[in-house]
N, C-alpha and C. Protein backbone atom coordinates (compact mmCIF):
# COMPACT_ATOMS: atom_id res chain seq x y z
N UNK A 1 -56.74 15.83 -39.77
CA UNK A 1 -55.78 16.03 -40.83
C UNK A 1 -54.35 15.75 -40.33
N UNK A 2 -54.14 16.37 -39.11
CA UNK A 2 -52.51 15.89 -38.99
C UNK A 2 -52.61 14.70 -37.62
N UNK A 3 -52.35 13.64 -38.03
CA UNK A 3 -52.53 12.42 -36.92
C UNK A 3 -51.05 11.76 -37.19
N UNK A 4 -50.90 10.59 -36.35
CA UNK A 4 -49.54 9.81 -36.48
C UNK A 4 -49.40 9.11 -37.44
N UNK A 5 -50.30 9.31 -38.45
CA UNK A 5 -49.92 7.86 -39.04
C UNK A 5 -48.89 8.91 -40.25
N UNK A 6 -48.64 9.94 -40.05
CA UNK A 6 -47.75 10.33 -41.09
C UNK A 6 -46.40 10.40 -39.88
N UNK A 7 -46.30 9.70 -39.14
CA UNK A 7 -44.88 9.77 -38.11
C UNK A 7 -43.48 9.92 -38.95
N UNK A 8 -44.10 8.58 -40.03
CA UNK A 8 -42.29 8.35 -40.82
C UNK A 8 -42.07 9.75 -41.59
N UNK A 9 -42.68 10.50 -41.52
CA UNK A 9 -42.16 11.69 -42.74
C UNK A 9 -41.59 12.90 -41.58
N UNK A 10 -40.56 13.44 -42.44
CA UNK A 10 -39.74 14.50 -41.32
C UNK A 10 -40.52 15.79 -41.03
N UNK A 11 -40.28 15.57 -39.65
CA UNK A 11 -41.31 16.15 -38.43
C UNK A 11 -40.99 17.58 -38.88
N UNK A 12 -39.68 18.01 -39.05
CA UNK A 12 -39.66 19.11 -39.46
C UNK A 12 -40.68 19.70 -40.80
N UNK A 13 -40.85 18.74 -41.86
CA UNK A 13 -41.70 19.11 -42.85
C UNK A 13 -43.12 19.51 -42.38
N UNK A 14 -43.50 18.31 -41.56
CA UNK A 14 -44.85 18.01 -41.36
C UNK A 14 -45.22 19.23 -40.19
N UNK A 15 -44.42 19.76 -39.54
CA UNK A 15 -44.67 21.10 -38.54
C UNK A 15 -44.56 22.28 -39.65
N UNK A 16 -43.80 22.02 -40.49
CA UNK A 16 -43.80 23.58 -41.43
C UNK A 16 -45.23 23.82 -42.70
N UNK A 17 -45.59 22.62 -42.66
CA UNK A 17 -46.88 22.15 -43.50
C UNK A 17 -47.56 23.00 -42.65
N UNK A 18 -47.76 22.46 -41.08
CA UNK A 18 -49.21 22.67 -40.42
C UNK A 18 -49.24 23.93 -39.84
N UNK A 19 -48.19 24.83 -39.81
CA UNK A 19 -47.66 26.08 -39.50
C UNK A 19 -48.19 26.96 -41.01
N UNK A 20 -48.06 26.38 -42.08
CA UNK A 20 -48.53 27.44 -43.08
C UNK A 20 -50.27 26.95 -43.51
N UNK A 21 -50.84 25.85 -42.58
CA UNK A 21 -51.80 25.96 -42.62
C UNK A 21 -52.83 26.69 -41.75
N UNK A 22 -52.33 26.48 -40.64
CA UNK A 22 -52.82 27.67 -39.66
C UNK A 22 -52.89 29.30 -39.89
N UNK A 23 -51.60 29.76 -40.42
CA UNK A 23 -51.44 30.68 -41.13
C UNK A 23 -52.69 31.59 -41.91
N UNK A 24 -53.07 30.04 -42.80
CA UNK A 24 -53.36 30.21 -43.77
C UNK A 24 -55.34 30.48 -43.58
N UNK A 25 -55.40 30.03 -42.42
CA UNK A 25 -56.84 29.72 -42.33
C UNK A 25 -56.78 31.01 -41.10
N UNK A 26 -56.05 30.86 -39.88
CA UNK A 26 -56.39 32.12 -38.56
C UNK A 26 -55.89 33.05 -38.46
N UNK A 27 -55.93 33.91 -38.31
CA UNK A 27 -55.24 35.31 -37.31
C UNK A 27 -54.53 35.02 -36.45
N UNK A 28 -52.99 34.57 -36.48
CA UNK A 28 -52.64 34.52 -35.47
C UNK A 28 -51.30 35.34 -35.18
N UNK A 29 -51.72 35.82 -33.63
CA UNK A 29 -50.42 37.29 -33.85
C UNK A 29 -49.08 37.07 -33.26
N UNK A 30 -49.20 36.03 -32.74
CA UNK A 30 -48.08 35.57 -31.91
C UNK A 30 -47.87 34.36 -31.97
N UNK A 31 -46.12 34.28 -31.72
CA UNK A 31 -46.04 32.74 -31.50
C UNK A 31 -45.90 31.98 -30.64
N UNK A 32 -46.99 32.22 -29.62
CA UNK A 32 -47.41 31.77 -28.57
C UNK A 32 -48.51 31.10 -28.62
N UNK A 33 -49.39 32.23 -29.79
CA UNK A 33 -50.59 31.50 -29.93
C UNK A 33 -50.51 30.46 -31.00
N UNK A 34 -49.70 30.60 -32.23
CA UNK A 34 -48.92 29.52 -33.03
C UNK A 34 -48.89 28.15 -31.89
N UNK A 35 -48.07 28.64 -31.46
CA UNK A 35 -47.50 27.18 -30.41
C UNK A 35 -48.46 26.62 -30.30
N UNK A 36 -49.81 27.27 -29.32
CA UNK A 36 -51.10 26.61 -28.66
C UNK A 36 -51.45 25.92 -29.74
N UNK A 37 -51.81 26.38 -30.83
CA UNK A 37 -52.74 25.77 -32.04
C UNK A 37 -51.72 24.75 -32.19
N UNK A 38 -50.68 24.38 -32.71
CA UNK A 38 -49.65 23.42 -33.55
C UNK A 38 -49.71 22.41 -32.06
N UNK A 39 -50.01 22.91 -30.37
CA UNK A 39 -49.91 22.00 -29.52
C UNK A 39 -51.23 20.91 -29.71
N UNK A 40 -52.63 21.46 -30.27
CA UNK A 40 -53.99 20.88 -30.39
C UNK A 40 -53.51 20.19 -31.68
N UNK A 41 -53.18 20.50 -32.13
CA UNK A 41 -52.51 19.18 -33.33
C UNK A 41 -51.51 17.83 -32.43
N UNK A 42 -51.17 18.47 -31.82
CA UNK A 42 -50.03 17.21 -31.15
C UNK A 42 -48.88 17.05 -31.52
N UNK A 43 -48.54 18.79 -32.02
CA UNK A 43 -47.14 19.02 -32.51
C UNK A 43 -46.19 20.42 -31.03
N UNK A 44 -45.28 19.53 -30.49
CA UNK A 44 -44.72 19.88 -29.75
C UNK A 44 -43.82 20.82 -30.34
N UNK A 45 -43.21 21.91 -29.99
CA UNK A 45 -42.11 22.54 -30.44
C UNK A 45 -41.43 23.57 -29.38
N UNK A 46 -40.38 24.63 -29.57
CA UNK A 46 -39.48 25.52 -28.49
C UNK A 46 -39.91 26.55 -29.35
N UNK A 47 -39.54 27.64 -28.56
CA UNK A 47 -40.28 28.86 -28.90
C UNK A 47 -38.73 28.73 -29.89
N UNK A 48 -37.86 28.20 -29.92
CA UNK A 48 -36.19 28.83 -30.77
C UNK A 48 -36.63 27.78 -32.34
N UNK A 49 -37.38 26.85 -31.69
CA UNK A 49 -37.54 26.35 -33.40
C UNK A 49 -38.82 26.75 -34.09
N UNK A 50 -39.80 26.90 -33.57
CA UNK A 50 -41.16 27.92 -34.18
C UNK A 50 -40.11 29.11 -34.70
N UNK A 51 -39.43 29.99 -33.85
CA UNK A 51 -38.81 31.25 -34.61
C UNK A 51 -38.13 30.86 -35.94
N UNK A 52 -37.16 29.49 -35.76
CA UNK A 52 -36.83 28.96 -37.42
C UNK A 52 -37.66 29.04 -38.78
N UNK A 53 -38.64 28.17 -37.94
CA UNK A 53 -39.70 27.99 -39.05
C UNK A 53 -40.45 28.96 -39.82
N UNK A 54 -40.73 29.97 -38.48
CA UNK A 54 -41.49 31.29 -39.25
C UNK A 54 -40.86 32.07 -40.28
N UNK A 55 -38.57 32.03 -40.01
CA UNK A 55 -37.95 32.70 -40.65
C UNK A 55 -37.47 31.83 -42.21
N UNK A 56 -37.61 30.32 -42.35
CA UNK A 56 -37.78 29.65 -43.29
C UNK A 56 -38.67 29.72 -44.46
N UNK A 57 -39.78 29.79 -43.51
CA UNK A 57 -41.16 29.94 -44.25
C UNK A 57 -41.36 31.32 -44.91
N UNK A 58 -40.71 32.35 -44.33
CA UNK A 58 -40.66 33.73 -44.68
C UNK A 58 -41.98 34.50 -44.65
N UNK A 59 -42.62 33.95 -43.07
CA UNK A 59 -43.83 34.98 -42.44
C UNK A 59 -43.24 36.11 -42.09
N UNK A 60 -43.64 36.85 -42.53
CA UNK A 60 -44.19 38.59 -41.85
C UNK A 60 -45.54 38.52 -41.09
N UNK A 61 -45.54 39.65 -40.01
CA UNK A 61 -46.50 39.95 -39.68
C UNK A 61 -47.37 40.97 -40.67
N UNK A 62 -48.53 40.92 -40.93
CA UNK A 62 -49.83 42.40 -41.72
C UNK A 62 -49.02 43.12 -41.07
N UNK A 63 -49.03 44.34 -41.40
CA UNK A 63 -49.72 45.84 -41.21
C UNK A 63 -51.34 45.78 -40.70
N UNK A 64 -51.54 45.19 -41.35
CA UNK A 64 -53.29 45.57 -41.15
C UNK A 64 -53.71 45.38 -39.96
N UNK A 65 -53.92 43.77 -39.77
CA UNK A 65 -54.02 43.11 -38.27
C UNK A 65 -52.79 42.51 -37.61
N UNK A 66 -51.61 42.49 -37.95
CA UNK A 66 -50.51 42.37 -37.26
C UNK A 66 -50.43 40.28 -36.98
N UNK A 67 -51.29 39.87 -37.69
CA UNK A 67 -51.22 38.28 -38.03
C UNK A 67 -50.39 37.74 -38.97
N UNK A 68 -49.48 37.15 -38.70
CA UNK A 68 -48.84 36.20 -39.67
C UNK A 68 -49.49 36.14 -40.73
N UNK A 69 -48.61 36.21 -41.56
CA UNK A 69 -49.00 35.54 -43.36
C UNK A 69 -47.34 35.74 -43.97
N UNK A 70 -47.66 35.59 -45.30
CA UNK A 70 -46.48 35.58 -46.11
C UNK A 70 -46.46 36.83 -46.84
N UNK A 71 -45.15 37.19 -47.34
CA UNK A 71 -44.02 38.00 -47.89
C UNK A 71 -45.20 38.48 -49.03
N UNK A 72 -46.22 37.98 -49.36
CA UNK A 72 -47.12 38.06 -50.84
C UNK A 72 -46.57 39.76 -50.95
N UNK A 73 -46.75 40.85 -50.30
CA UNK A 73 -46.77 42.39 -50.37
C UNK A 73 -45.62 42.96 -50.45
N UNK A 74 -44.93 41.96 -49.64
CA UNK A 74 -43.46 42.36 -50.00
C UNK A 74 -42.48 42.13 -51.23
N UNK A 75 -41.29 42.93 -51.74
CA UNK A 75 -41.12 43.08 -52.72
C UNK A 75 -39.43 41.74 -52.51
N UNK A 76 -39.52 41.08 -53.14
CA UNK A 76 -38.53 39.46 -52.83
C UNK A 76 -37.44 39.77 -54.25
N UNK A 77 -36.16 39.77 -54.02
CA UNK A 77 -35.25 39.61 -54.54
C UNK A 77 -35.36 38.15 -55.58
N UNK A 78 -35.14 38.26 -57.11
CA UNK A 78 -34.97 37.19 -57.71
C UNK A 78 -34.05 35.64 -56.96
N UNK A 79 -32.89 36.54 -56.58
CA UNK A 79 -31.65 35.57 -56.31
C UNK A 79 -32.35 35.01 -54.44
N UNK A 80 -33.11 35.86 -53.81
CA UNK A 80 -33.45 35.29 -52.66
C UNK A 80 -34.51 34.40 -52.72
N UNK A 81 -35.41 34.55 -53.71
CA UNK A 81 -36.78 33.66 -53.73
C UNK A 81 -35.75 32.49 -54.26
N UNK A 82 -34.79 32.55 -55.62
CA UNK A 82 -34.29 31.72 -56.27
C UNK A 82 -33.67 30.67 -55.11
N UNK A 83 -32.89 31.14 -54.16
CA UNK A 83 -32.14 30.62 -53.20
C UNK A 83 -33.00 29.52 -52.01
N UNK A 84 -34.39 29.96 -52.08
CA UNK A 84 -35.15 29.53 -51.27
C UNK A 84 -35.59 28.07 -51.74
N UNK A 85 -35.92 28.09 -53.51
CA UNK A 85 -36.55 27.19 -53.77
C UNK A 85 -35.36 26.52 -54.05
N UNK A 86 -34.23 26.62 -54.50
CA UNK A 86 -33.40 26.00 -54.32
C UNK A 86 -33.12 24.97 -53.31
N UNK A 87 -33.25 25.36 -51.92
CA UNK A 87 -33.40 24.43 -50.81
C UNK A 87 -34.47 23.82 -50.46
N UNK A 88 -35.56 24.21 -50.85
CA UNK A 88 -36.89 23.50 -50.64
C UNK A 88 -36.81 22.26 -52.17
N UNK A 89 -36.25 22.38 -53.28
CA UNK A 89 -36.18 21.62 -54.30
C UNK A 89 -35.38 20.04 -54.07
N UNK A 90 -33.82 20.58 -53.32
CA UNK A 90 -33.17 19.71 -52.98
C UNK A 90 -33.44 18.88 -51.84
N UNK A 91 -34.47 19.68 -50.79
CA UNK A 91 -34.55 18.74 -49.55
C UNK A 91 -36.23 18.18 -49.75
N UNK A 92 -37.31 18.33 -50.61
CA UNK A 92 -37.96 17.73 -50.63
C UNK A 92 -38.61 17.22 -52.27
N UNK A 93 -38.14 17.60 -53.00
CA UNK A 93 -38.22 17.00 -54.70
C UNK A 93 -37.64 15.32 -54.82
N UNK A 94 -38.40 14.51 -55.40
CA UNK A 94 -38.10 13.41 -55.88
C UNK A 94 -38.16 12.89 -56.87
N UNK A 95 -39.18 13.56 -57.84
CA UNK A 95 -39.29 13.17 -59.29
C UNK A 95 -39.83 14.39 -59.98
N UNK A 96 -39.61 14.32 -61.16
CA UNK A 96 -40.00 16.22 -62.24
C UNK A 96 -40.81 15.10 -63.07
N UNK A 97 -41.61 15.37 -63.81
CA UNK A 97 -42.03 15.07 -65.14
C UNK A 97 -42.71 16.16 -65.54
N UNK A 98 -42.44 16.48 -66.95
CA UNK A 98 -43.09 17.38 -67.80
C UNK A 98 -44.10 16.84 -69.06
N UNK A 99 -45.31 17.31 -68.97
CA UNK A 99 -46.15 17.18 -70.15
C UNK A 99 -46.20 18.67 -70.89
N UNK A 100 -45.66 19.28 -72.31
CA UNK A 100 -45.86 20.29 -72.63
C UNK A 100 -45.31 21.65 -71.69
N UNK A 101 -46.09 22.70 -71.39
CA UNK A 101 -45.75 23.64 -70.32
C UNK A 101 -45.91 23.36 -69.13
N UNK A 102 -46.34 22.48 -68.54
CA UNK A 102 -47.07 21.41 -67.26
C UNK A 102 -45.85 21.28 -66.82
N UNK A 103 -45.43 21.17 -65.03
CA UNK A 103 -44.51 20.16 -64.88
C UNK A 103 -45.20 19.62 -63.53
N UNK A 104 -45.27 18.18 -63.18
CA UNK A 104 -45.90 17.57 -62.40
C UNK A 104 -44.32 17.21 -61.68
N UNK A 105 -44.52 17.74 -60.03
CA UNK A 105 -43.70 17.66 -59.32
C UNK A 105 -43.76 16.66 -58.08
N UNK A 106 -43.05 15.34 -57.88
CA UNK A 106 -43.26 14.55 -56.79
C UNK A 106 -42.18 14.44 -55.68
N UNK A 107 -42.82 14.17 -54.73
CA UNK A 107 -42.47 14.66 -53.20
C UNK A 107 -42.42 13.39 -52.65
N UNK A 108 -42.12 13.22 -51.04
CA UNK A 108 -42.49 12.07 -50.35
C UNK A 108 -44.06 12.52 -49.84
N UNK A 109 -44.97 11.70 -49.02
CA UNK A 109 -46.22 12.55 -48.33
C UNK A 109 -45.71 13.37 -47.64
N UNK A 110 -47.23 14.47 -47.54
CA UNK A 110 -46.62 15.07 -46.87
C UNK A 110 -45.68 16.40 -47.15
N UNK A 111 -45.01 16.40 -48.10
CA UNK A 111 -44.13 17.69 -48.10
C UNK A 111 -44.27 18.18 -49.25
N UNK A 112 -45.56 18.00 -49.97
CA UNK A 112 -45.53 19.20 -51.82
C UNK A 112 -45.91 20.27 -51.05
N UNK A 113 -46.72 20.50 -49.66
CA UNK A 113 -46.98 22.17 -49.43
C UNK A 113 -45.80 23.10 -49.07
N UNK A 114 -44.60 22.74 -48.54
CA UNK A 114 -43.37 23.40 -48.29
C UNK A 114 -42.59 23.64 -49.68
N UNK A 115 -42.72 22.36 -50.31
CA UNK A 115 -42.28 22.78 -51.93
C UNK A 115 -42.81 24.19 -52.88
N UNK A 116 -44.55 23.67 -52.80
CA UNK A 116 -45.12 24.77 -53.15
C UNK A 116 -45.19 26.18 -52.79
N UNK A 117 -45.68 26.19 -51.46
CA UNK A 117 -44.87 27.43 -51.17
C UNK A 117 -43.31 28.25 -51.31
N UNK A 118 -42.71 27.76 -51.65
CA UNK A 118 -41.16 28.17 -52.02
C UNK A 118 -41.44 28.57 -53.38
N UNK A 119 -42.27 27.50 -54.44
CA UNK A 119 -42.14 28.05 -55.49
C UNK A 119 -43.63 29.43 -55.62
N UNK A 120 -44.36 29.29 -54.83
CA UNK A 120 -44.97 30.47 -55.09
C UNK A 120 -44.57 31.79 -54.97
N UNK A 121 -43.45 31.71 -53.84
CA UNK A 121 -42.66 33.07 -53.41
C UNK A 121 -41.81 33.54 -54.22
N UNK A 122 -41.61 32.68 -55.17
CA UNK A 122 -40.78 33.41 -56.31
C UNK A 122 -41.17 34.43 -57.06
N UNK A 123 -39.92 34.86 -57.44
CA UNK A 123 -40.23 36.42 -58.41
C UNK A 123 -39.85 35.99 -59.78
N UNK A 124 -39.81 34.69 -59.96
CA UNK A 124 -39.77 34.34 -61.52
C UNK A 124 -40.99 34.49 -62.45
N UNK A 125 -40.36 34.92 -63.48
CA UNK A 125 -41.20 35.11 -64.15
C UNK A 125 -42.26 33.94 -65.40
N UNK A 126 -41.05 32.76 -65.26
CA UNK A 126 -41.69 31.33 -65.77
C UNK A 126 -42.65 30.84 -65.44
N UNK A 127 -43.02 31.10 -64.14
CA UNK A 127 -44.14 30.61 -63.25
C UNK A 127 -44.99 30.80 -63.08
N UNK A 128 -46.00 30.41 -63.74
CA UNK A 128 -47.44 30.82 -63.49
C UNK A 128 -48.39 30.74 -62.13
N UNK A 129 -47.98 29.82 -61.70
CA UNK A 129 -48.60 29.25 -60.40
C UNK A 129 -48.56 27.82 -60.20
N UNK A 130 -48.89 27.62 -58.79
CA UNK A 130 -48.62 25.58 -58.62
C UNK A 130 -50.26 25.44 -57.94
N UNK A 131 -50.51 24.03 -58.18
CA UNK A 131 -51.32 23.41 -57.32
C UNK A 131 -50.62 22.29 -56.73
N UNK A 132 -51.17 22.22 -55.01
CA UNK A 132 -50.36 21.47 -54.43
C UNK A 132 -51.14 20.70 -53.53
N UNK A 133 -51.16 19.12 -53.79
CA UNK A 133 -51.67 17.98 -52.85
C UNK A 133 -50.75 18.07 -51.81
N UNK A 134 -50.98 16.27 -51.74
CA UNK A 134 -50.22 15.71 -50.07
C UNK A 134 -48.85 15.75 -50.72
N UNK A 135 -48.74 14.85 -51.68
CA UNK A 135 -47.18 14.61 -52.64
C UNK A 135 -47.09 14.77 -54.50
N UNK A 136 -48.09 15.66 -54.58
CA UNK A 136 -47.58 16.19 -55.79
C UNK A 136 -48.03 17.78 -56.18
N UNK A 137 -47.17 17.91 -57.00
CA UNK A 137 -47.49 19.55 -56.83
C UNK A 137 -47.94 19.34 -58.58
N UNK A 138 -48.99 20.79 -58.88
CA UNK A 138 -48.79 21.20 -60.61
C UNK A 138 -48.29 22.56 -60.95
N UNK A 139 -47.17 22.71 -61.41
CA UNK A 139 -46.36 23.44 -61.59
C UNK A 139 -46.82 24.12 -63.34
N UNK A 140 -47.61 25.37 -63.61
CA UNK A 140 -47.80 25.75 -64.65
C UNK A 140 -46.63 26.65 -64.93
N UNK A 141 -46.01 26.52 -66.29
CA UNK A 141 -44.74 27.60 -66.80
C UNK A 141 -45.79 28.39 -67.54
N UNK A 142 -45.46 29.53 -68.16
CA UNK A 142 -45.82 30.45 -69.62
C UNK A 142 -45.44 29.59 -70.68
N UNK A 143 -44.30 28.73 -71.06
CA UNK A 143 -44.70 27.82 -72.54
C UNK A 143 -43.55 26.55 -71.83
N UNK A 144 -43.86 25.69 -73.15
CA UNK A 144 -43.09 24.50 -73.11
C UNK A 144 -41.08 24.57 -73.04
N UNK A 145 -40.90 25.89 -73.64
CA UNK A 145 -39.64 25.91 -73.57
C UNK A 145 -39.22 26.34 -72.20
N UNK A 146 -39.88 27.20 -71.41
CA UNK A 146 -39.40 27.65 -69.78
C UNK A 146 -39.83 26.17 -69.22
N UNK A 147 -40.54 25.69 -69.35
CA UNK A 147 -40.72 24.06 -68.97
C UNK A 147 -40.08 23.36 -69.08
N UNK A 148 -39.19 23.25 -70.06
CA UNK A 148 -37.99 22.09 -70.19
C UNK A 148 -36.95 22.70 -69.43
N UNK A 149 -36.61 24.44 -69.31
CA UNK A 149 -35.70 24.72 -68.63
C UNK A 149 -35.60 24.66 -67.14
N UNK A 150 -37.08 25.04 -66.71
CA UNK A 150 -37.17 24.53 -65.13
C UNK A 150 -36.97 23.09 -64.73
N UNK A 151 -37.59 22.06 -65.52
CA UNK A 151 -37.29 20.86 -65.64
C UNK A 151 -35.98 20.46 -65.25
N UNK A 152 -35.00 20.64 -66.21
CA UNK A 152 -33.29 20.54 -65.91
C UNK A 152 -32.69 21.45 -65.08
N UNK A 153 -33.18 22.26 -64.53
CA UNK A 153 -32.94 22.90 -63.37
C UNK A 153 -33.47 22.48 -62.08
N UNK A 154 -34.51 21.89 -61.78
CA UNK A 154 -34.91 20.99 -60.67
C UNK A 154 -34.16 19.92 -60.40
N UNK A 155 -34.50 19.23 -61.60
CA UNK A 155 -33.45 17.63 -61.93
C UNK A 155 -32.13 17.84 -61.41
N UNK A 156 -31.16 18.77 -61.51
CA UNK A 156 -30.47 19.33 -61.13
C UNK A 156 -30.03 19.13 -60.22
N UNK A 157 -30.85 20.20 -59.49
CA UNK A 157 -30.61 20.67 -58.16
C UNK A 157 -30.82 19.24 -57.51
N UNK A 158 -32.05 18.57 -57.51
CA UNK A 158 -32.17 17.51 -56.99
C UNK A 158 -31.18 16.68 -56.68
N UNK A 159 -30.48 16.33 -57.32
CA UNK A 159 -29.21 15.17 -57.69
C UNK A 159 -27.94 15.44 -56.01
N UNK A 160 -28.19 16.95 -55.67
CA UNK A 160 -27.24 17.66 -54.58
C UNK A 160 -27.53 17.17 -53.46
């Protein structure tokens, strides 16, 4: 899954991808052992930019087993989730289209999972949930009118 032939896309994306996939699949309690795994991929990194990423991505450690995962339990400020996708919108969004309450979101390869995740961490209430490929995400609203408004609010932001 992660080989060179995705080189041209920014390394930073493509390490924060494979960081919330690991996440997402192991137990892992440290970021030491992070490192090891993201090193068997053939992704080099410093223990000062793994700490970025984890604080970007907005991992917490469980309570339970003390493994990385995400904020899901924790309680996220509107204006901070808002702020997040905000920067994940502008540094990896390239095209919005809306069908109805639908909005189909395009990316370069490679980076709809950093998108998606930003918009899942939100505390909005428009949002139903996303599905997210290599470069497109599906972005479900509650109706067609929060759809046109997220719409011109992406478009938006994008343009920055």
């Amino acid at each position: 899954m992660y080989n060179n032939s995705y080189s041209c896309i920014n390394m930073k994306t493509y390490r924060q991808s494979a960081i919330l996939d690991l996440v997402s699949k192991q137990a892992i309690r440290s970021q030491n052992v992070l490192r090891r795994r993201l090193a068997t991929l053939g992704i080099r990194v410093t223990q000062a930019t793994l700490s970025r990423d984890i604080k970007e991505l907005g991992l917490v450690k469980r309570a339970a087993d003390g493994a990385y995962g995400t904020e899901k339990g924790r309680t996220r400020s509107p204006a901070a989730s808002g702020d997040r996708v905000h920067r994940a919108v502008v540094e990896y969004l390239r095209r919005v289209d809306r069908v109805s309450q639908l909005l189909v979101l395009k990316t370069d390869p490679g980076q709809a999972q950093p998108l998606a995740f930003a918009l899942d961490q939100t505390t909005w209430p428009e949002v139903v949930g996303t599905v997210a490929g290599d470069d497109t995400i599906l972005l479900i609203s509650r109706t067609e009118r929060t759809a046109k408004a997220l719409e011109r609010r992406f478009e938006r932001w994008a343009k920055e």
